[in-house]
N, C-alpha and C. Protein backbone atom coordinates (compact mmCIF):
# COMPACT_ATOMS: atom_id res chain seq x y z
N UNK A 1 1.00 -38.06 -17.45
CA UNK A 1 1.57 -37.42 -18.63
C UNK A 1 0.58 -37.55 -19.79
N UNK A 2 0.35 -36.79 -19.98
CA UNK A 2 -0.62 -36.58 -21.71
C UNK A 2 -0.13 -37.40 -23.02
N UNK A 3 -0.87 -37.73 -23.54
CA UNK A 3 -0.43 -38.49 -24.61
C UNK A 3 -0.27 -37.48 -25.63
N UNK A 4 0.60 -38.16 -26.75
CA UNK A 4 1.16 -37.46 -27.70
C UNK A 4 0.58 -37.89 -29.43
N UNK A 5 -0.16 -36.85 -29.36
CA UNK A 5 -1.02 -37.07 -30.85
C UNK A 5 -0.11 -36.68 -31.85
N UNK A 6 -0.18 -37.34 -32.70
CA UNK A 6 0.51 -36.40 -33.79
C UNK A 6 -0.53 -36.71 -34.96
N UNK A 7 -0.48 -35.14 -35.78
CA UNK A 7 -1.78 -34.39 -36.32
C UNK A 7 -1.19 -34.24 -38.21
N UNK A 8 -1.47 -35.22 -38.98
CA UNK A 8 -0.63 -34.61 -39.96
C UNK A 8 -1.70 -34.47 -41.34
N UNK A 9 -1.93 -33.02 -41.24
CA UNK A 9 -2.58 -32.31 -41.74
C UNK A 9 -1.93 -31.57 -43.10
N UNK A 10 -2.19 -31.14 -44.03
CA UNK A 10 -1.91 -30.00 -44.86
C UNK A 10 -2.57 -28.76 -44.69
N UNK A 11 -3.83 -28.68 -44.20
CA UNK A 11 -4.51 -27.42 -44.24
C UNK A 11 -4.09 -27.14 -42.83
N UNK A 12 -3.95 -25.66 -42.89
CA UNK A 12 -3.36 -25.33 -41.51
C UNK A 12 -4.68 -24.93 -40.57
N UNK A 13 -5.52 -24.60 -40.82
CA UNK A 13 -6.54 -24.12 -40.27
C UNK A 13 -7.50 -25.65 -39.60
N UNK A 14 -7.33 -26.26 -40.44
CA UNK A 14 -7.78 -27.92 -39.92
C UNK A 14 -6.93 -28.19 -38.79
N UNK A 15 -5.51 -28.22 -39.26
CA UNK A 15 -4.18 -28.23 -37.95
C UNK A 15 -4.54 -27.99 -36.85
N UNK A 16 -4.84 -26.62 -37.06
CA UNK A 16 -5.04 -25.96 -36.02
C UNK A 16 -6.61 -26.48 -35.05
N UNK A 17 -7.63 -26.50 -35.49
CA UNK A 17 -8.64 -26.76 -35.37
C UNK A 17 -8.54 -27.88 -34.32
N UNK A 18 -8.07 -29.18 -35.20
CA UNK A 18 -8.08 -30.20 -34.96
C UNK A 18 -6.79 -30.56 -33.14
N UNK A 19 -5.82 -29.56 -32.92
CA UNK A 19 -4.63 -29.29 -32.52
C UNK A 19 -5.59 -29.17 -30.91
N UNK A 20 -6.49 -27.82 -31.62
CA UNK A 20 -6.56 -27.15 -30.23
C UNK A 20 -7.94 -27.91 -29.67
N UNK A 21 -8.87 -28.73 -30.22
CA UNK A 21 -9.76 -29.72 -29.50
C UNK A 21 -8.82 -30.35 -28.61
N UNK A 22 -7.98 -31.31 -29.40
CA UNK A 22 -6.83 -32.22 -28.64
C UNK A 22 -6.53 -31.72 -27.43
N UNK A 23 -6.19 -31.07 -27.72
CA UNK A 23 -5.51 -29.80 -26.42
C UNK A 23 -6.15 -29.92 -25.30
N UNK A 24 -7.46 -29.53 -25.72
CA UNK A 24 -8.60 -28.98 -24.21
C UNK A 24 -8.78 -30.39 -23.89
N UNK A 25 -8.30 -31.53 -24.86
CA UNK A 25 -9.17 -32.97 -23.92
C UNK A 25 -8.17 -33.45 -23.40
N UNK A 26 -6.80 -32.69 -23.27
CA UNK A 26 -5.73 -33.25 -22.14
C UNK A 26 -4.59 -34.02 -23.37
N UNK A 27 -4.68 -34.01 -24.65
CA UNK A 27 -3.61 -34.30 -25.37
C UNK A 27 -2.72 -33.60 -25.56
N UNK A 28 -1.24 -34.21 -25.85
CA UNK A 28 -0.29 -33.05 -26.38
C UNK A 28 -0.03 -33.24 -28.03
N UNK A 29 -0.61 -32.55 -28.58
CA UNK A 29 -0.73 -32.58 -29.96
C UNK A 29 0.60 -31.91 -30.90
N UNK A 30 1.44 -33.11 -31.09
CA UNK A 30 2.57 -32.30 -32.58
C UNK A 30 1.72 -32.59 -33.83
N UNK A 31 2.10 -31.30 -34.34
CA UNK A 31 1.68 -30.89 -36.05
C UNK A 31 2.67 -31.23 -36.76
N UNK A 32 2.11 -31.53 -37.87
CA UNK A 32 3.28 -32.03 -39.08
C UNK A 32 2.17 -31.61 -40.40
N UNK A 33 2.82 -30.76 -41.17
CA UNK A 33 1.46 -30.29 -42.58
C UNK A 33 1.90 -31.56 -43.62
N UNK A 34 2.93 -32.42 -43.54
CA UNK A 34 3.34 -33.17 -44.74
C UNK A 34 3.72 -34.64 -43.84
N UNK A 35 3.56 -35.40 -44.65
CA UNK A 35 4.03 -36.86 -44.51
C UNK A 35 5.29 -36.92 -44.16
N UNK A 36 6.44 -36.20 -45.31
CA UNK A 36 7.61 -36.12 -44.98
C UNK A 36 7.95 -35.32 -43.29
N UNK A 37 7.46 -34.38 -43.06
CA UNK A 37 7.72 -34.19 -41.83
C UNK A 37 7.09 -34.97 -40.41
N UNK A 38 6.76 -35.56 -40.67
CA UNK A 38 5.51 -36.28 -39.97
C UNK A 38 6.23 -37.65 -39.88
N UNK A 39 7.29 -37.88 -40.60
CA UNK A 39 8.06 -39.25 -40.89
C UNK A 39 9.27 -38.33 -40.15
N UNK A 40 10.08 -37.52 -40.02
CA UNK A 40 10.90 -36.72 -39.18
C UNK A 40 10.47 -36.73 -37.46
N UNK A 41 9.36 -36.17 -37.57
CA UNK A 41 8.94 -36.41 -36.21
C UNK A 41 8.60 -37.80 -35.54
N UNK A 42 8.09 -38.53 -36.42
CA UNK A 42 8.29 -40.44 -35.66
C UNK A 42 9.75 -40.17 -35.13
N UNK A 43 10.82 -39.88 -35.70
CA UNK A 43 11.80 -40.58 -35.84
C UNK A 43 12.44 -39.84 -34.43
N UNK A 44 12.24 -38.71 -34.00
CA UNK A 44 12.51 -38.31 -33.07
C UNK A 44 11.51 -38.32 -31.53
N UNK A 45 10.35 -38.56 -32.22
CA UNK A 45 9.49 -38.54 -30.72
C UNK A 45 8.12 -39.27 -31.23
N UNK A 46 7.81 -40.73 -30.43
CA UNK A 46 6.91 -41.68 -31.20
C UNK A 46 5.48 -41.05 -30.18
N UNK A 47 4.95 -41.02 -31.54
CA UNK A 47 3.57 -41.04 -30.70
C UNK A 47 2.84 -41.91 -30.30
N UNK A 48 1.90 -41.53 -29.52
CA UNK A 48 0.77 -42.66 -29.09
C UNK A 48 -0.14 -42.60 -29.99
N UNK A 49 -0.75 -42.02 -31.20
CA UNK A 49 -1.26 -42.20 -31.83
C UNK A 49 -1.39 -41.02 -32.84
N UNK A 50 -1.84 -41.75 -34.55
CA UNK A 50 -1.38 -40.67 -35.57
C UNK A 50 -2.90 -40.11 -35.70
N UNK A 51 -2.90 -38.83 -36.03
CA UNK A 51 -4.19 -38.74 -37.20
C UNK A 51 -4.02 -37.78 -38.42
N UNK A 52 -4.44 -38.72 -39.28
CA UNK A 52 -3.54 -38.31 -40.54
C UNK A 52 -4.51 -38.34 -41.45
N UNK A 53 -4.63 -37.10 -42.65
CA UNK A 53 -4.98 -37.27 -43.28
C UNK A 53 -4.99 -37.80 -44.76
N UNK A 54 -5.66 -38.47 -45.67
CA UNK A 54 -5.74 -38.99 -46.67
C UNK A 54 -4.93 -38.51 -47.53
N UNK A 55 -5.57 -37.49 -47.94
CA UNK A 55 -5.22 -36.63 -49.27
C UNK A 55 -3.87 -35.56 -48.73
N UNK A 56 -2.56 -35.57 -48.75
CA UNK A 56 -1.57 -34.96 -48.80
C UNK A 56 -0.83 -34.84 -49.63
N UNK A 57 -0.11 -33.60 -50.38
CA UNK A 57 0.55 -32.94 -50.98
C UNK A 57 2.14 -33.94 -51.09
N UNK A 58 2.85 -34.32 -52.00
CA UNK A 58 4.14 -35.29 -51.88
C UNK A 58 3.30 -36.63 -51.18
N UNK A 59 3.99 -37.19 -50.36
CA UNK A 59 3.26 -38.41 -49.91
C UNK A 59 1.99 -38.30 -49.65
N UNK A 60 1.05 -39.62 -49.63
CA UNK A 60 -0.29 -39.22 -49.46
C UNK A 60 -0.46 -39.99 -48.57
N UNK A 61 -1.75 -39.75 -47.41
CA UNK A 61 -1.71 -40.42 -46.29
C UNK A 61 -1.59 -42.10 -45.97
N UNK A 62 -2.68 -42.16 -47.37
CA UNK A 62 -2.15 -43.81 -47.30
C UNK A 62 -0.86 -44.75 -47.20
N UNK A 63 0.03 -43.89 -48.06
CA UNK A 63 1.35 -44.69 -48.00
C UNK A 63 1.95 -44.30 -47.25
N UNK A 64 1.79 -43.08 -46.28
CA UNK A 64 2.55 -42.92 -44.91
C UNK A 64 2.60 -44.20 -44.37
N UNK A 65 1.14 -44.45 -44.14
CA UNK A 65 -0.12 -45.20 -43.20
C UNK A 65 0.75 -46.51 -44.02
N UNK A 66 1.06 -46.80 -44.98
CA UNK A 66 1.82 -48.31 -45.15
C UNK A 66 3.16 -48.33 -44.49
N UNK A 67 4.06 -46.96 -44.72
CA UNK A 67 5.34 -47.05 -44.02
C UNK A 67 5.33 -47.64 -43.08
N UNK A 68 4.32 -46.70 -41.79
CA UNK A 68 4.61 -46.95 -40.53
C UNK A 68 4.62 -48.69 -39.99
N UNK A 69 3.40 -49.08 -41.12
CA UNK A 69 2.99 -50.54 -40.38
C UNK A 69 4.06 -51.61 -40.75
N UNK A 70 4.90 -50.63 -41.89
CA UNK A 70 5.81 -51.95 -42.47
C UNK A 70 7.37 -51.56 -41.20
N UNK A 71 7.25 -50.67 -40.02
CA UNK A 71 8.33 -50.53 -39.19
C UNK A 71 7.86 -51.07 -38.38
N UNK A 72 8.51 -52.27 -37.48
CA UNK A 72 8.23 -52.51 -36.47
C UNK A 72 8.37 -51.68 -34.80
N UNK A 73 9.21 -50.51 -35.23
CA UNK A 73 8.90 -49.12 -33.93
C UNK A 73 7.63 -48.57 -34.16
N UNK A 74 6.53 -48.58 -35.29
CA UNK A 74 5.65 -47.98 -35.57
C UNK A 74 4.61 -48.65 -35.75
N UNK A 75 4.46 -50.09 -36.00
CA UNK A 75 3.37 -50.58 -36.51
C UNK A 75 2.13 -51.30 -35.83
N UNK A 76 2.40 -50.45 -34.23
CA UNK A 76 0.89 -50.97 -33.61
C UNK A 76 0.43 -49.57 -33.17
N UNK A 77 1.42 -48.35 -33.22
CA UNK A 77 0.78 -46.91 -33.00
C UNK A 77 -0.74 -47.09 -33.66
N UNK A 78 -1.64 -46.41 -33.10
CA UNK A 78 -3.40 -46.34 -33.88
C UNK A 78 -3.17 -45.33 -34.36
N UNK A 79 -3.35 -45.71 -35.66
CA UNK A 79 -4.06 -44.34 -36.66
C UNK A 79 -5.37 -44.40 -37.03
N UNK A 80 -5.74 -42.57 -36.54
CA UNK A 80 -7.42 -42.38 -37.54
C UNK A 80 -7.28 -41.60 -38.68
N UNK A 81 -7.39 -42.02 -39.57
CA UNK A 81 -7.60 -41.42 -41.27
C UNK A 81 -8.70 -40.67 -41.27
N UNK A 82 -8.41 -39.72 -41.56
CA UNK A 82 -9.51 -38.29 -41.88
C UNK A 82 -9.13 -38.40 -43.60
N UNK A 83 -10.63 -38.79 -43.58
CA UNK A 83 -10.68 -38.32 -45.46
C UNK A 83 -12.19 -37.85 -45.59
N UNK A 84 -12.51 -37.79 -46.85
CA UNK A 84 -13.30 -36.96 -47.49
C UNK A 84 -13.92 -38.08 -48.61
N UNK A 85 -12.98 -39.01 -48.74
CA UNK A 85 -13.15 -39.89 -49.50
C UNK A 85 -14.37 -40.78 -49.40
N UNK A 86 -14.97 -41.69 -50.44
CA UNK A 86 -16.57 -42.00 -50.21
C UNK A 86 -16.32 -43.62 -50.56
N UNK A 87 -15.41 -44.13 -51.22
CA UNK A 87 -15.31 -44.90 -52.39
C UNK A 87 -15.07 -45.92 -51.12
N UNK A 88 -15.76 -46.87 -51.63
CA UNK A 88 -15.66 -48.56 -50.76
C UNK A 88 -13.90 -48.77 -50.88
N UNK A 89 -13.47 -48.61 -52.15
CA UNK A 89 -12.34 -49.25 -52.20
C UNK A 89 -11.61 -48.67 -51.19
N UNK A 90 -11.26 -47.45 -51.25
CA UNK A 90 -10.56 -46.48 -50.43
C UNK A 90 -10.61 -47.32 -49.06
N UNK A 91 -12.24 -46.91 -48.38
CA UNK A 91 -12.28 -47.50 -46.90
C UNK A 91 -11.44 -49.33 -46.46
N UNK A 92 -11.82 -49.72 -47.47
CA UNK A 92 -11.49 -51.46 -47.44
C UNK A 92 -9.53 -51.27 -47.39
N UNK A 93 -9.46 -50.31 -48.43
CA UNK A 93 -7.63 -50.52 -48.14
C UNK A 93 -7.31 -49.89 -47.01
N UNK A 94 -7.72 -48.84 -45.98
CA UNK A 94 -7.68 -48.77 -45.32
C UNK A 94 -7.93 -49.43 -43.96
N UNK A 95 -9.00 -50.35 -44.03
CA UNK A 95 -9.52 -51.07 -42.53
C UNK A 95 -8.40 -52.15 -42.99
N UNK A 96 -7.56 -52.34 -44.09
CA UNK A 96 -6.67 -53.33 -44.36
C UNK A 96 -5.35 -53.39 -43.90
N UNK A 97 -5.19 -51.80 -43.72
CA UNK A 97 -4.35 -51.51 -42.93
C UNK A 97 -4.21 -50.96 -41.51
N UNK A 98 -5.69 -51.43 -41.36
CA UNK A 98 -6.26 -51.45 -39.23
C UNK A 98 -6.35 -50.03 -39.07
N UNK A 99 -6.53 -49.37 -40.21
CA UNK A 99 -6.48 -47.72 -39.86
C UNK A 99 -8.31 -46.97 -39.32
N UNK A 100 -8.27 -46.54 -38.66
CA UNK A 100 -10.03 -45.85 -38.13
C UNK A 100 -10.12 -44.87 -39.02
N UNK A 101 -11.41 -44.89 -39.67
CA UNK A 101 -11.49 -43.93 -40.73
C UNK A 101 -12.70 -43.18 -40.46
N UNK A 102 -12.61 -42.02 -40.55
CA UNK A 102 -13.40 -41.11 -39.88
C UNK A 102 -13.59 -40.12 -41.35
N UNK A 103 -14.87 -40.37 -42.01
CA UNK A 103 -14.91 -39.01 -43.14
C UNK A 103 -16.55 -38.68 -42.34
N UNK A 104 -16.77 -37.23 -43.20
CA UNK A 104 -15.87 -36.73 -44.12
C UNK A 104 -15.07 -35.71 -43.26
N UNK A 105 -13.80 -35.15 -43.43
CA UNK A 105 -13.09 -34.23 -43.32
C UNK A 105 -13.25 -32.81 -43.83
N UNK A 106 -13.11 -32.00 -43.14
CA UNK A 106 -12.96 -31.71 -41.53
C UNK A 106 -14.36 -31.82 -40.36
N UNK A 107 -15.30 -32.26 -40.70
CA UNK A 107 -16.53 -31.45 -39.52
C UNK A 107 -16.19 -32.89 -38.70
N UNK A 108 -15.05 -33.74 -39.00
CA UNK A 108 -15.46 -35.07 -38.25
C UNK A 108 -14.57 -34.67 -36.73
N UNK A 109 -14.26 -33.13 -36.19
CA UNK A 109 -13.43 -33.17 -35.65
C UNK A 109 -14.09 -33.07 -34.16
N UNK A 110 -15.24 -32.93 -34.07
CA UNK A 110 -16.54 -33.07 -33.01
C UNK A 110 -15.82 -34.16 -32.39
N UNK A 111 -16.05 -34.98 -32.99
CA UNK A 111 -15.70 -37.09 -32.38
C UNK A 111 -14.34 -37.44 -32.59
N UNK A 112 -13.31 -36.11 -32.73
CA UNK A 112 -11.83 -36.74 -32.83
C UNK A 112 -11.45 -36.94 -31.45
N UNK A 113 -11.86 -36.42 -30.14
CA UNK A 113 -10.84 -36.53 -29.03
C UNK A 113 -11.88 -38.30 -28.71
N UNK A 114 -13.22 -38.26 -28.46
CA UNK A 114 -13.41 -39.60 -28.74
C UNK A 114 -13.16 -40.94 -29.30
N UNK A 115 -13.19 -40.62 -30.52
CA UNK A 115 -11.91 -41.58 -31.34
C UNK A 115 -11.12 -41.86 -30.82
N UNK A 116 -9.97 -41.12 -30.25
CA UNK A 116 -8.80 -41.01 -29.74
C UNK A 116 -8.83 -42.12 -28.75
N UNK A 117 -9.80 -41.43 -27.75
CA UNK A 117 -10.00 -42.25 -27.04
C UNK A 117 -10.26 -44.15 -27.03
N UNK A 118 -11.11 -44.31 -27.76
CA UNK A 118 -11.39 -45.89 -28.46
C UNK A 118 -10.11 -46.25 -29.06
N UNK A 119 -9.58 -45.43 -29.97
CA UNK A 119 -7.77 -45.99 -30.02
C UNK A 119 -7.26 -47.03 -29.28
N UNK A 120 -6.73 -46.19 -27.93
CA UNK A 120 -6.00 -46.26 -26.62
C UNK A 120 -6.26 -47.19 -26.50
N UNK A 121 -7.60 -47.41 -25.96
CA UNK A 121 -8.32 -48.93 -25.28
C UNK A 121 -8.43 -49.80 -26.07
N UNK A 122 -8.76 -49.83 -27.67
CA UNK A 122 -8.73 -50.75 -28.30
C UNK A 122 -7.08 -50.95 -28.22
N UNK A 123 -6.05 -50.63 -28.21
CA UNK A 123 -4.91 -50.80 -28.27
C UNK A 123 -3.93 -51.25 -27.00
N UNK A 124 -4.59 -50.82 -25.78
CA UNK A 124 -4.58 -51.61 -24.70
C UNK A 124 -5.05 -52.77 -24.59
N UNK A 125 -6.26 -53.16 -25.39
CA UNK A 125 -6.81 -54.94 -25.30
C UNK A 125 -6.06 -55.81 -26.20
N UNK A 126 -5.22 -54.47 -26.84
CA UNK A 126 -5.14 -56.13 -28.07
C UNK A 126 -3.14 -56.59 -27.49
């Protein structure tokens, strides 16, 4: 059975982008353009792993990325953070919250089914 990415994007064309790599490397990829929906879909079907981006419209990826870790149904799922972002601080609150951070966003989508991959296994050892 394919694992279940979930992709939570605002730009749809990234969505998409990012959706249909997943795809061809044997993932089953749900879309979510907002945090809030993306917090709907945990709640009905958990993924094996998030990738979410930073900068979102209403919630922003980071404090998704705190929700999940503060649920214990959610808080060993692997997330990779797609940002754009450059700033030390940014990265540090993020590796703080065990998140893989992959900028800049979007061309990082070459090495997303890879990533993915290192996820899994890092998440299988630990």
């Amino acid at each position: 059975m394919a694992a279940n990415i979930l992709i939570v994007e605002d730009e749809n064309a990234i969505l998409e982008l990012i959706a249909l790599n997943l795809h061809q490397s044997g993932f089953n990829p749900l879309r979510a353009i907002s945090a809030e929906i993306a917090d709907s879909l945990v709640k009905n079907t958990l993924p094996d792993l998030i990738v979410l981006d930073w900068m979102l419209p209403g919630m922003d990826g980071i404090t998704f990325a705190k929700r999940l870790r503060a649920n214990s149904d959610t808080k060993k799922i692997p997330i990779i953070m797609l940002t754009a972002k450059s700033e030390e601080d940014n990265k540090i609150m993020g590796l703080n919250l065990e998140l893989m951070i992959i900028s800049p966003n979007p061309s990082a989508q070459r090495n997303l089914s890879q990533e993915s991959m290192l996820c899994f296994e890092e998440a299988l050892l630990s």
